[in-house]
Protein backbone atom coordinates (compact mmCIF):
# COMPACT_ATOMS: atom_id res chain seq x y z
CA UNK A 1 -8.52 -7.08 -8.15
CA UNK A 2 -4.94 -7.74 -9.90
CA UNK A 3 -3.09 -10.81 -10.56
CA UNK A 4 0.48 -9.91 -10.41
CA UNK A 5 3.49 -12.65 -11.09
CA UNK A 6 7.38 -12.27 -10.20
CA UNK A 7 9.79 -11.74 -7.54
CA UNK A 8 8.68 -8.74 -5.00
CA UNK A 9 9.62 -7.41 -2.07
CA UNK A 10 6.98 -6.27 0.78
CA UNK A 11 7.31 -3.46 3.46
CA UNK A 12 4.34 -3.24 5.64
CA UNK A 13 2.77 -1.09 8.49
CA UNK A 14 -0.28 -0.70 10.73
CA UNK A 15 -2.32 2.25 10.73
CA UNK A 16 -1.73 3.75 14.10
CA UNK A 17 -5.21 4.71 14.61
CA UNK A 18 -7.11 2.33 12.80
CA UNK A 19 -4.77 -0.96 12.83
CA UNK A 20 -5.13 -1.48 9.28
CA UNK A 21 -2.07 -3.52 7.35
CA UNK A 22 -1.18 -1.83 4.88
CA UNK A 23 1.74 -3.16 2.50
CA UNK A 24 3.34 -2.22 -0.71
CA UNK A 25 4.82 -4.55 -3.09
CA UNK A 26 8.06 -3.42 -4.75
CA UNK A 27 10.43 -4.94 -7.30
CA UNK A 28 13.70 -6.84 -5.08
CA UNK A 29 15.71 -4.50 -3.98
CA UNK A 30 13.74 -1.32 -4.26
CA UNK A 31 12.18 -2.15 -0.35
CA UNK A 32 13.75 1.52 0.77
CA UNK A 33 11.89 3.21 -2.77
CA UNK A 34 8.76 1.84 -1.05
CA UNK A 35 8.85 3.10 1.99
CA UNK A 36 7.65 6.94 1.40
CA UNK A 37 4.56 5.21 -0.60
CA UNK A 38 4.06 3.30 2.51
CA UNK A 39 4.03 6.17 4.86
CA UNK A 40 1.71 8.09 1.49
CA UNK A 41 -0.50 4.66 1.86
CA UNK A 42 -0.59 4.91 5.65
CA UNK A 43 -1.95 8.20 6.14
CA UNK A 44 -4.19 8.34 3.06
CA UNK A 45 -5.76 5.61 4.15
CA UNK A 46 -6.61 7.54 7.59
CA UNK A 47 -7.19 10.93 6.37
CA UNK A 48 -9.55 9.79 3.86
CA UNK A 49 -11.17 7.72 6.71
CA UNK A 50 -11.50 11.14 8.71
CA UNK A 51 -12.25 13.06 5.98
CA UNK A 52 -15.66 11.31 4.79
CA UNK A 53 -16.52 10.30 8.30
CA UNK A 54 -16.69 6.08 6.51
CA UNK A 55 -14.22 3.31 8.34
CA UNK A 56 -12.20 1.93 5.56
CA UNK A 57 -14.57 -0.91 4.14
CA UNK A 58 -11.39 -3.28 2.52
CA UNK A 59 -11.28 -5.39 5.38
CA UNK A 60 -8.29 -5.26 7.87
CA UNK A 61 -5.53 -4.74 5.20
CA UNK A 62 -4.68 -2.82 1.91
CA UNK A 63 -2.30 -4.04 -0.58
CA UNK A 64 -0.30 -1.85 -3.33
CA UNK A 65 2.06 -2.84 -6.34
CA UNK A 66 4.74 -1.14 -7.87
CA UNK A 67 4.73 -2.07 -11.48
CA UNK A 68 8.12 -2.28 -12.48
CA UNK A 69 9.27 -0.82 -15.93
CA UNK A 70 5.18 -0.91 -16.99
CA UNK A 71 5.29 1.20 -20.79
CA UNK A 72 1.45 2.16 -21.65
CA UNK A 73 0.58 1.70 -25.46
């Protein structure tokens, strides 16, 4: 669960084998940065499925965030 406020930009696909939305939330203007973690997001997503032999159990979508310019401690 995550509560995120500002200005984002989405790109979105569906699984091809499993029809699952899957989008990533970027910072505006970083939509082409967010692409290859799409594609990552996509395919994990699917593998993982394949892998433990369990449909994904989120529903019929997955959301990400890219945290923009997080600094830990």
């Amino acid at each position: 669960m995550a509560f995120i406020v500002g200005d984002f930009d989405v790109v979105s696909a569906t699984g091809p084998k499993d029809g699952i939305l899957t989008s990533i939330y970027v910072p505006v203007g970083k939509a082409a940065l967010g692409r290859f973690a799409l594609k990552c997001a996509v395919d994990g997503v699917q593998y993982l499925a394949e892998l433990f032999g369990i449909e994904y159990m989120g529903g019929s979508k997955c959301d990400h965030i890219a945290i923009p310019d997080f600094a830990a401690g």
